[in-house]
C-alpha atoms as a PDB file:
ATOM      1  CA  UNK A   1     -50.906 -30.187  29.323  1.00  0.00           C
ATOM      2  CA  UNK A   2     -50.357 -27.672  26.466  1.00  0.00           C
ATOM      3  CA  UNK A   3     -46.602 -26.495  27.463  1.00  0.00           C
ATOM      4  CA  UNK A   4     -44.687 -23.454  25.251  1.00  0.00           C
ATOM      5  CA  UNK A   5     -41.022 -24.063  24.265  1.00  0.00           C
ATOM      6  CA  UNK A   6     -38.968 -20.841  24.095  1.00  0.00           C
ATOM      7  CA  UNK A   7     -35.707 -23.079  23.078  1.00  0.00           C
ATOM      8  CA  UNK A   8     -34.173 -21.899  19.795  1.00  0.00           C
ATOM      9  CA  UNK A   9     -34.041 -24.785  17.246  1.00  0.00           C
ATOM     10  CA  UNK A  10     -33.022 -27.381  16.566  1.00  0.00           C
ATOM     11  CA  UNK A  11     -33.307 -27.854  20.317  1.00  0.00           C
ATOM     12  CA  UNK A  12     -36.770 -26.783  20.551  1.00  0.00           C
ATOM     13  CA  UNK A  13     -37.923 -29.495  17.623  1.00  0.00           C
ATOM     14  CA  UNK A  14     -36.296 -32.014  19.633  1.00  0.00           C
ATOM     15  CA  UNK A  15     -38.000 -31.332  23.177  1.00  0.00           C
ATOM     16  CA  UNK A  16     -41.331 -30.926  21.561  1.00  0.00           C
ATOM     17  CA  UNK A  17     -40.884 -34.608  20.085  1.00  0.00           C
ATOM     18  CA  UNK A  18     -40.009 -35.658  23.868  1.00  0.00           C
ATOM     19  CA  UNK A  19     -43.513 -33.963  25.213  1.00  0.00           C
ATOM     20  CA  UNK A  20     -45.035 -35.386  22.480  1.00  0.00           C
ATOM     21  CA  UNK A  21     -43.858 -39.048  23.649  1.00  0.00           C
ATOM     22  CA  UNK A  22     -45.029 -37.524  26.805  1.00  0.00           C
ATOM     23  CA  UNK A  23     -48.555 -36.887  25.972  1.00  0.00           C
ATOM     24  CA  UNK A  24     -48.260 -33.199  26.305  1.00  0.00           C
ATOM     25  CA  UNK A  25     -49.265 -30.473  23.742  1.00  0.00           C
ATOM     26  CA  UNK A  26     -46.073 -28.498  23.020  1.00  0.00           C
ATOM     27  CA  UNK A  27     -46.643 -24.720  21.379  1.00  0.00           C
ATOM     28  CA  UNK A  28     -43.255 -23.404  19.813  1.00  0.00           C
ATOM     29  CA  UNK A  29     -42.278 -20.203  19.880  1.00  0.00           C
ATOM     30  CA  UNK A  30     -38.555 -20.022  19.944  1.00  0.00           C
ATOM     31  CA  UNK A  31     -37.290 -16.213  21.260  1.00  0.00           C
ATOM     32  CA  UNK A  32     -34.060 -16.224  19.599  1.00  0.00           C
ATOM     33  CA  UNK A  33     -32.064 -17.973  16.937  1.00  0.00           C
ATOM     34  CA  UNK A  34     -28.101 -18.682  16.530  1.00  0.00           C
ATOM     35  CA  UNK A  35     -26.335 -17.190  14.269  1.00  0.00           C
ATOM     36  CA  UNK A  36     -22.324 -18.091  13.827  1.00  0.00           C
ATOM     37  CA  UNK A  37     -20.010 -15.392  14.198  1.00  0.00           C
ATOM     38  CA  UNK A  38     -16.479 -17.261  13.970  1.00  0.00           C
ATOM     39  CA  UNK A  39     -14.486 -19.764  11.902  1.00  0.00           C
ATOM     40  CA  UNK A  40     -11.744 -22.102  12.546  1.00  0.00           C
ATOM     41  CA  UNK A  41      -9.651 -19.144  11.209  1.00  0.00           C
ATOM     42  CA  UNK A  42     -10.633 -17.434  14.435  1.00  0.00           C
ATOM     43  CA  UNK A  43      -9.112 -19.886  16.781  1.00  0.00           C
ATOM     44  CA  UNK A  44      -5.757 -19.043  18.461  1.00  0.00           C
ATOM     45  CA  UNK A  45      -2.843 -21.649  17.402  1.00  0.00           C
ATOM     46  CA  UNK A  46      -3.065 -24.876  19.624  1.00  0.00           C
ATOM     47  CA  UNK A  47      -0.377 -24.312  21.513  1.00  0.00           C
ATOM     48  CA  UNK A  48      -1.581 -21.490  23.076  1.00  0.00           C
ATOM     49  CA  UNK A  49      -4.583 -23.096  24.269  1.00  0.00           C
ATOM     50  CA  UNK A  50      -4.816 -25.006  27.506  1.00  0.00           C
ATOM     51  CA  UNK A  51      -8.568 -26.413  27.340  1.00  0.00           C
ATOM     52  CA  UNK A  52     -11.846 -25.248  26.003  1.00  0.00           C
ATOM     53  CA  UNK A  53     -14.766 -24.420  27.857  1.00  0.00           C
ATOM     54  CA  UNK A  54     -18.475 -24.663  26.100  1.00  0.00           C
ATOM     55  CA  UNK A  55     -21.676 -23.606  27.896  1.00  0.00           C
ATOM     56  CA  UNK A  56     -23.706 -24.416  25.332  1.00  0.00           C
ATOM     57  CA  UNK A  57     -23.276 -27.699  22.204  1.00  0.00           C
ATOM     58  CA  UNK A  58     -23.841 -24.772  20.075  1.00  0.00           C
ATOM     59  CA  UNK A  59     -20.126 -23.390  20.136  1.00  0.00           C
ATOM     60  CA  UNK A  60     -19.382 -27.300  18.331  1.00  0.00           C
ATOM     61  CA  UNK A  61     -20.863 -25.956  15.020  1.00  0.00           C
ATOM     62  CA  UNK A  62     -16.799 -23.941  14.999  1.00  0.00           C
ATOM     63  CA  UNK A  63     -15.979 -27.587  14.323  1.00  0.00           C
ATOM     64  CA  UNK A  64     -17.885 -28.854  11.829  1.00  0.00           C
ATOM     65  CA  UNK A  65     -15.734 -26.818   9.022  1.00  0.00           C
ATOM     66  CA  UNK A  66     -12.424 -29.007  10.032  1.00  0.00           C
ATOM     67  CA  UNK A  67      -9.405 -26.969   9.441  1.00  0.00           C
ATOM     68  CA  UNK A  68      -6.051 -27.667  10.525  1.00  0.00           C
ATOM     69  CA  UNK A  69      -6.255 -25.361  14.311  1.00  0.00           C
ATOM     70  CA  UNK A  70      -9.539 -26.870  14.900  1.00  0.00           C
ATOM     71  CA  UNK A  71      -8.503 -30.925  14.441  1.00  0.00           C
ATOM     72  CA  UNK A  72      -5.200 -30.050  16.932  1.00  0.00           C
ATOM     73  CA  UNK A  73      -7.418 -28.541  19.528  1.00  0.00           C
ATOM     74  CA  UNK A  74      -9.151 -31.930  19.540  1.00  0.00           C
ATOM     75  CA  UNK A  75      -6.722 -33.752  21.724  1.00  0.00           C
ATOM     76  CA  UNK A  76      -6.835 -30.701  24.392  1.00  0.00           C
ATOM     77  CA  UNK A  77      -9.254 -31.095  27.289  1.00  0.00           C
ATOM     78  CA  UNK A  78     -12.920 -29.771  26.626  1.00  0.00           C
ATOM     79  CA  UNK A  79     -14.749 -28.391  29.955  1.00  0.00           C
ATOM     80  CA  UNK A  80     -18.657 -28.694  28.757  1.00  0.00           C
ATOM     81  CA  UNK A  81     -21.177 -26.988  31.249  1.00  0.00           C
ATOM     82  CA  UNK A  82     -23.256 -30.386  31.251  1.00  0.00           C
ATOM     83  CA  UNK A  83     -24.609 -33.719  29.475  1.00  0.00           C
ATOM     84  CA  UNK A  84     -25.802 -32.209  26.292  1.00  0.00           C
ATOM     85  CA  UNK A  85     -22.815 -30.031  25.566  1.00  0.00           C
ATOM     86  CA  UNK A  86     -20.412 -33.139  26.506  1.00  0.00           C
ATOM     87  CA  UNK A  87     -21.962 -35.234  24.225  1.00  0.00           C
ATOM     88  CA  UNK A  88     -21.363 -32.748  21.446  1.00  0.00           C
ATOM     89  CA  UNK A  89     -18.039 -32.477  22.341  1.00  0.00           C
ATOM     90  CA  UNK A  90     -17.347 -36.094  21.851  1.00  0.00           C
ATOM     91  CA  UNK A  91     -19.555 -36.460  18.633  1.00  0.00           C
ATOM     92  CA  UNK A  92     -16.874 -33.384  17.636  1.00  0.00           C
ATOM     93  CA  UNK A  93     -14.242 -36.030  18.347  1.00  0.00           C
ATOM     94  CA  UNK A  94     -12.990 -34.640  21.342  1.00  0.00           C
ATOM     95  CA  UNK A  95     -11.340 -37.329  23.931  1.00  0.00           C
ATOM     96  CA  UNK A  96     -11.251 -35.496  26.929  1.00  0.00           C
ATOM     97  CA  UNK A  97     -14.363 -34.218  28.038  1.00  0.00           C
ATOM     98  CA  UNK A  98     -15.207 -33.089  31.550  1.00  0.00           C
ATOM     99  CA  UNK A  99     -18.489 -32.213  32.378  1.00  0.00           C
ATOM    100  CA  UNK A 100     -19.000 -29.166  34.831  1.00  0.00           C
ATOM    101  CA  UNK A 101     -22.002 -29.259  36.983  1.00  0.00           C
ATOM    102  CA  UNK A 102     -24.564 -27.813  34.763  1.00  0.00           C
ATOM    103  CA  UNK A 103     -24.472 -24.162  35.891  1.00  0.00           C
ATOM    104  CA  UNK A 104     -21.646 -21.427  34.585  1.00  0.00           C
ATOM    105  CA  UNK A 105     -20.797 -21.083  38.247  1.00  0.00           C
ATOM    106  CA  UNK A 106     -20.391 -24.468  38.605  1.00  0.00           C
ATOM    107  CA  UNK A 107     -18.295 -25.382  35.023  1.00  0.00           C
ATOM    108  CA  UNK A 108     -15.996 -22.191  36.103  1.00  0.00           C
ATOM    109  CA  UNK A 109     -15.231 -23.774  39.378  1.00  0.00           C
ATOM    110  CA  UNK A 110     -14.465 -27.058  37.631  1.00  0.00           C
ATOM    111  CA  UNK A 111     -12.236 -25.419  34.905  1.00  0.00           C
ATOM    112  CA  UNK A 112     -10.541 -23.283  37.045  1.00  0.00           C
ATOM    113  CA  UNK A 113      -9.604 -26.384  39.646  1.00  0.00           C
ATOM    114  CA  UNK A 114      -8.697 -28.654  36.929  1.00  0.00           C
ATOM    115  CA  UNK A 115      -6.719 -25.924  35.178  1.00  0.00           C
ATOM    116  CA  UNK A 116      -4.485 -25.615  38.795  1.00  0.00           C
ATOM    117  CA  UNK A 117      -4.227 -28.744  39.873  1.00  0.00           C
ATOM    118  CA  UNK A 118      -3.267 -30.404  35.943  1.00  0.00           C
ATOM    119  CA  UNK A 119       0.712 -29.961  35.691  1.00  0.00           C
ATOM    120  CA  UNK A 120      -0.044 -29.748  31.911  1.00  0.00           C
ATOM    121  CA  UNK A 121      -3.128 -26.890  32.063  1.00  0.00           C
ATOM    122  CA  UNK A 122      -0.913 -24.761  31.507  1.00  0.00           C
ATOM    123  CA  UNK A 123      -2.568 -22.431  34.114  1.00  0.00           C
ATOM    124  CA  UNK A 124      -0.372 -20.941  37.252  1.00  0.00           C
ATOM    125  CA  UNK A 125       2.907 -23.148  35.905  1.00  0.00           C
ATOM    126  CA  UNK A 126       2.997 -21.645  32.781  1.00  0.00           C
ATOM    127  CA  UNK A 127       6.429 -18.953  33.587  1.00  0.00           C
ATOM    128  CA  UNK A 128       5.583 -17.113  30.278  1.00  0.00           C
ATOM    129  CA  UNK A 129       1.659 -17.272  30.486  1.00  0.00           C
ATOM    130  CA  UNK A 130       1.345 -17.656  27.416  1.00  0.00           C
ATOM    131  CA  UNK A 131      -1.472 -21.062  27.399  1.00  0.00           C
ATOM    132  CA  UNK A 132      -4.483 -20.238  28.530  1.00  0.00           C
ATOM    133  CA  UNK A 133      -8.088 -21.623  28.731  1.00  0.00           C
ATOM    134  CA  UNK A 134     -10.740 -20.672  25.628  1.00  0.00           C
ATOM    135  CA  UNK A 135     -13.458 -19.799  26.076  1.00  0.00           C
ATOM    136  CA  UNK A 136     -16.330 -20.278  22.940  1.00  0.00           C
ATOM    137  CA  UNK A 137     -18.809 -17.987  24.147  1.00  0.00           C
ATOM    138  CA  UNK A 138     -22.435 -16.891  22.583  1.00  0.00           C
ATOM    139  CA  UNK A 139     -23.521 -13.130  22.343  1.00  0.00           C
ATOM    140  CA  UNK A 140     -25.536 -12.006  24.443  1.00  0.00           C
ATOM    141  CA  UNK A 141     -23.995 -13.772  27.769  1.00  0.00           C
ATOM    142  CA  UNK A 142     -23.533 -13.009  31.186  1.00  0.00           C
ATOM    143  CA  UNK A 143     -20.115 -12.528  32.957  1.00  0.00           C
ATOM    144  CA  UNK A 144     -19.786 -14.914  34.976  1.00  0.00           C
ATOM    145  CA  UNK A 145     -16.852 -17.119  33.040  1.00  0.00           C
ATOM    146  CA  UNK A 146     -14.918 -13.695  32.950  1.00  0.00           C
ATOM    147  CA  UNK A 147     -15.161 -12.960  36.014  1.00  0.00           C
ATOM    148  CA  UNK A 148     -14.358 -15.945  37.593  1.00  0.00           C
ATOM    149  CA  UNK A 149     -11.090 -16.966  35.885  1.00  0.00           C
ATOM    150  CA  UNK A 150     -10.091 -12.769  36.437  1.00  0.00           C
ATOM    151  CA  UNK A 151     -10.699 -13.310  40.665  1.00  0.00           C
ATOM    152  CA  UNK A 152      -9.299 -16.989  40.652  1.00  0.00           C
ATOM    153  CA  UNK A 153      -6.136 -15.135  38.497  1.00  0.00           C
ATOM    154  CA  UNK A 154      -6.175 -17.685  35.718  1.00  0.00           C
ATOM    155  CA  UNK A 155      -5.788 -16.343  31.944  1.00  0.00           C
ATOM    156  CA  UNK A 156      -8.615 -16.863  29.606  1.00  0.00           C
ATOM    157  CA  UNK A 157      -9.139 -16.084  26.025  1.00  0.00           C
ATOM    158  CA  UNK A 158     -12.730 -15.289  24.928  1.00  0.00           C
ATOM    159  CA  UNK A 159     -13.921 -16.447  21.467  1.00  0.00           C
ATOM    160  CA  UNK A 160     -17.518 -15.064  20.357  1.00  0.00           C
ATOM    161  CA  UNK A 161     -18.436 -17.600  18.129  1.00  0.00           C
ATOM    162  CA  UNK A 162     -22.135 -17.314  17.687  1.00  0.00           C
ATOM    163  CA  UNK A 163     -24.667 -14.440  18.297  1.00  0.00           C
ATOM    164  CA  UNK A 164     -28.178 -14.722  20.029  1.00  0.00           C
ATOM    165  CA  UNK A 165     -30.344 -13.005  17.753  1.00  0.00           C
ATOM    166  CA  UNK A 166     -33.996 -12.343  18.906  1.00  0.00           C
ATOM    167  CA  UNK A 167     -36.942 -13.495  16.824  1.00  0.00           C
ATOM    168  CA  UNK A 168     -40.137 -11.151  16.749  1.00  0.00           C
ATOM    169  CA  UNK A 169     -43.852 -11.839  16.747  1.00  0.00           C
ATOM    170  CA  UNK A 170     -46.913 -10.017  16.023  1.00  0.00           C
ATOM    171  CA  UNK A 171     -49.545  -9.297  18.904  1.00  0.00           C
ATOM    172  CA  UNK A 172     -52.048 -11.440  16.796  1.00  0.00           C
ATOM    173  CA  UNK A 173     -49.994 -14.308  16.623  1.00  0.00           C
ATOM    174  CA  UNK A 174     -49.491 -14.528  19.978  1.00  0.00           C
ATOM    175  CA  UNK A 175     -52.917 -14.150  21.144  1.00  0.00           C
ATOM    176  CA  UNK A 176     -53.641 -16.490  18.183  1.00  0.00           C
ATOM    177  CA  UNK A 177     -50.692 -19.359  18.039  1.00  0.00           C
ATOM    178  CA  UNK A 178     -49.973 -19.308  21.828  1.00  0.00           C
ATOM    179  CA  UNK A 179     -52.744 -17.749  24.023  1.00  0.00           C
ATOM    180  CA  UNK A 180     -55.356 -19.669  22.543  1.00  0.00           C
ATOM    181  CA  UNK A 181     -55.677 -20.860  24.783  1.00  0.00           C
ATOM    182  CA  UNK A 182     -53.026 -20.188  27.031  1.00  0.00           C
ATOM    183  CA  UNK A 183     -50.621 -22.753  28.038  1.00  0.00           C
ATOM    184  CA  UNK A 184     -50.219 -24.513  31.443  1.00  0.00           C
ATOM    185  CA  UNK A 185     -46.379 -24.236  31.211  1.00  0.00           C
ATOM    186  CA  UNK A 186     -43.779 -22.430  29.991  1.00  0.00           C
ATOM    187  CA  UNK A 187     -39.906 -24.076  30.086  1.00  0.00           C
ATOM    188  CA  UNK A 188     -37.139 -21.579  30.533  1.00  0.00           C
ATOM    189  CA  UNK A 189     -33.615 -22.789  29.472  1.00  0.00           C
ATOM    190  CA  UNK A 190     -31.926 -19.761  29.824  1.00  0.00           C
ATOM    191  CA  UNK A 191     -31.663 -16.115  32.116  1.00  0.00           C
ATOM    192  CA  UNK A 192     -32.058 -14.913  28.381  1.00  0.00           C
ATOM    193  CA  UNK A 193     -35.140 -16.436  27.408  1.00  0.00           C
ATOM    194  CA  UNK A 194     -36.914 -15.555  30.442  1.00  0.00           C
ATOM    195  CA  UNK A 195     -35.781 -12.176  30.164  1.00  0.00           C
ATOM    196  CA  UNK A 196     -37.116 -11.695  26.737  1.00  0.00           C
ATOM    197  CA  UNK A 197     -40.455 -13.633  27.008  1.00  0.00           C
ATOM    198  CA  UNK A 198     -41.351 -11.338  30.054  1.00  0.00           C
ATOM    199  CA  UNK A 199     -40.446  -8.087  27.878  1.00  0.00           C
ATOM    200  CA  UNK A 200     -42.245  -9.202  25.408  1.00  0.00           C
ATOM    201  CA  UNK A 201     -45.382  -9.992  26.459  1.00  0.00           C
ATOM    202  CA  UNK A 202     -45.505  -6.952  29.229  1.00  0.00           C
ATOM    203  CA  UNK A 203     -44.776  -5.047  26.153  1.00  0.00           C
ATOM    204  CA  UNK A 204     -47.705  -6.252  24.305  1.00  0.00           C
ATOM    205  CA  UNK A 205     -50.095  -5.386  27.671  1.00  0.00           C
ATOM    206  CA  UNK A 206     -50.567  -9.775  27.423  1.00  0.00           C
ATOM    207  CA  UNK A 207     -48.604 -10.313  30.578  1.00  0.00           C
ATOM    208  CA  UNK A 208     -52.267 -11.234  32.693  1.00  0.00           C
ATOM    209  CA  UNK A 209     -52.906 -13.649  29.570  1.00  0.00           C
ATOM    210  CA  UNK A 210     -50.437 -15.848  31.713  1.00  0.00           C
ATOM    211  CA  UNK A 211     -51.600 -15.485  35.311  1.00  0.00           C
ATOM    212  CA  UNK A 212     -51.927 -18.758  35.594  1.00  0.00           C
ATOM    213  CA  UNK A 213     -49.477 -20.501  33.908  1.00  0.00           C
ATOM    214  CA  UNK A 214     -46.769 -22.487  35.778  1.00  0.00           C
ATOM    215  CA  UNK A 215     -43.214 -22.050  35.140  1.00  0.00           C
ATOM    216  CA  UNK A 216     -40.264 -24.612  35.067  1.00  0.00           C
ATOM    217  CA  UNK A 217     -37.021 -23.212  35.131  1.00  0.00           C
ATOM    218  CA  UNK A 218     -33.694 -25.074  34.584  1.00  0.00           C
ATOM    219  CA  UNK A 219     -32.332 -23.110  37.497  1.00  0.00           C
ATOM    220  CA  UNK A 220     -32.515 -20.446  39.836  1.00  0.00           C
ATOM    221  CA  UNK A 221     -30.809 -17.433  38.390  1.00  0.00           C
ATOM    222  CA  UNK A 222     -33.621 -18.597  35.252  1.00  0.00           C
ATOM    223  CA  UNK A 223     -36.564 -17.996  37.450  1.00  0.00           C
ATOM    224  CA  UNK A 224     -34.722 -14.124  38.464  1.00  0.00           C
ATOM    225  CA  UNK A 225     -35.433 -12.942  35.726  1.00  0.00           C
ATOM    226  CA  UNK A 226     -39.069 -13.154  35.409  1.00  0.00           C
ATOM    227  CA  UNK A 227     -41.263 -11.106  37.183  1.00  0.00           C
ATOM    228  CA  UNK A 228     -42.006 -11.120  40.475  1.00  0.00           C
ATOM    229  CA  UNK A 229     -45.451 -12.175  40.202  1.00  0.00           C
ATOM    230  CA  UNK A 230     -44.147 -14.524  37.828  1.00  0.00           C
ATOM    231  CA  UNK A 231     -41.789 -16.003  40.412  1.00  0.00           C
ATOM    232  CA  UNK A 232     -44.292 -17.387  42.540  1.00  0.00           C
ATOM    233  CA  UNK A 233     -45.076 -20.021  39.681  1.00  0.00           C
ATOM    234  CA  UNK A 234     -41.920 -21.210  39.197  1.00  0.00           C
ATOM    235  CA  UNK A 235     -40.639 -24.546  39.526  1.00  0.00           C
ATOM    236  CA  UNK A 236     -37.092 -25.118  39.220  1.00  0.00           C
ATOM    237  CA  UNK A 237     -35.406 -28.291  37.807  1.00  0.00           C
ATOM    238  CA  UNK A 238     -33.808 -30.668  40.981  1.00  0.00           C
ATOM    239  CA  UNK A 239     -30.805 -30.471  38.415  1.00  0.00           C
ATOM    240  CA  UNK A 240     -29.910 -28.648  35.598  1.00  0.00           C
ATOM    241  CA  UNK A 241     -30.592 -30.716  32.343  1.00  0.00           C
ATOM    242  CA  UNK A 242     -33.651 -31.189  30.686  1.00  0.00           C
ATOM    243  CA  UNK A 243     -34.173 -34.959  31.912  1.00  0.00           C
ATOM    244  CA  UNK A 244     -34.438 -33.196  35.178  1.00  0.00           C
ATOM    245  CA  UNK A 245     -36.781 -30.499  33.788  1.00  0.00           C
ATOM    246  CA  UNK A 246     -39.134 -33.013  31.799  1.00  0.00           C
ATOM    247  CA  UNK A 247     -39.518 -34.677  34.999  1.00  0.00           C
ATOM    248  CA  UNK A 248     -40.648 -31.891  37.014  1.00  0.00           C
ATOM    249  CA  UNK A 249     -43.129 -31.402  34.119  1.00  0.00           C
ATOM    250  CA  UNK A 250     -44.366 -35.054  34.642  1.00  0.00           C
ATOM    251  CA  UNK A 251     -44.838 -34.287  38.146  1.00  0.00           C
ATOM    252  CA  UNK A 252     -47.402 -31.653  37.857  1.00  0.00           C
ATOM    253  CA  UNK A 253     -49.465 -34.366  35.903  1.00  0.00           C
END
């Protein structure tokens, strides 16, 4: 099948090399790309900080400059939405990783529970409140971290460490690169992505140029955000990770 990959790189690269081993015909067309927007001079001293939470591996990069804030913050426990992020963590050289169910719901639930429950979180025990969970966030990003530590009554600190920035394309390129012809799937990895791929081809009149293309989704809120015509096509991972994604795309042959 001839599949489109909206993932920024270097993800993208790497999950057109898996469809390749596949025997599928990826397209690229990545809708946004990262660009950093903190440095280990941004973090908070070490003692403030309870744990860090990571939805995307993305928000490692802060670590890749060393500094003397960022190697301390090592040893404090790292709350990574799922596989890919926890296994950046650790790369980091982070010991204590906890993976959180794959969703933001999900890794909020998790942080918040550990953060209670762990005498040392330094959540509800803290008299002062002065330790508190950080969070490495991206820009653009929904609310739903924010929100949930703010009803559960936990303190967070928000770092925006890198920015979503969205990549344009001309009309010709993508009736020429992508349309022609049209793929038989699209993968979705984020609320973002599909958000943007449905603006932009509506906007460019091309939206019936994918009437019949499938979508898989690596979760429900993903598949929201498409149009409802769209909707109807959508296939959503059984979990979220791409494994779980890749194998929904075997399914359909």
């Amino acid at each position: 099948m001839r599949v489109l990959v909206t993932r920024p790189d270097p993800d993208g690269s790497r999950t057109a090399e898996k469809l390749v081993a596949l025997g599928h015909d990826p397209v690229r067309m990545p809708l946004f790309e990262t660009r950093l927007t903190a440095t280990p001079d941004d973090l908070p001293p070490a003692a403030n900080i309870a744990g860090l939470i990571a939805t995307s591996a993305r928000a490692l990069v802060l670590f890749e400059r060393g500094g003397q804030t960022a190697n301390r913050l090592r040893d404090v426990p790292f709350h990574a939405v799922g596989p890919a992020t926890a296994a950046a963590a650790r790369k980091a050289g982070f010991g204590d990783v906890r993976e959180g169910g794959g969703t933001a719901e999900a890794l909020a639930r998790s942080a918040i529970a550990q953060h209670r429950n762990d005498p040392a979180g330094g959540g509800r025990g803290d008299a002062d409140g002065s330790r508190a969970m950080l969070y490495l966030a991206g820009t653009p990003r929904t609310a739903t971290i924010e929100d949930a530590f703010a009803a559960a009554g936990h303190p967070l600190m928000v770092l925006p460490c890198y920015q979503m920035t969205e990549i344009s394309y001309s009309t010709d390129f993508i009736k020429s690169d992508i349309l022609s012809p049209a793929p038989d799937l699209v993968l979705l990895y984020s609320a973002n992505a599909a958000w943007r791929l449905a603006t932009l081809f509506t906007a460019r009149e091309l939206g019936k140029a994918l009437d019949s293309v499938r979508f898989v989704c690596l979760s429900p809120a993903i598949a929201m955000e498409l149009p409802e015509g769209w909707r109807t096509r959508t296939i959503t991972a059984e979990r979220p990770d791409e494994d779980s994604m890749l194998a929904s795309v075997a399914a359909l042959g």
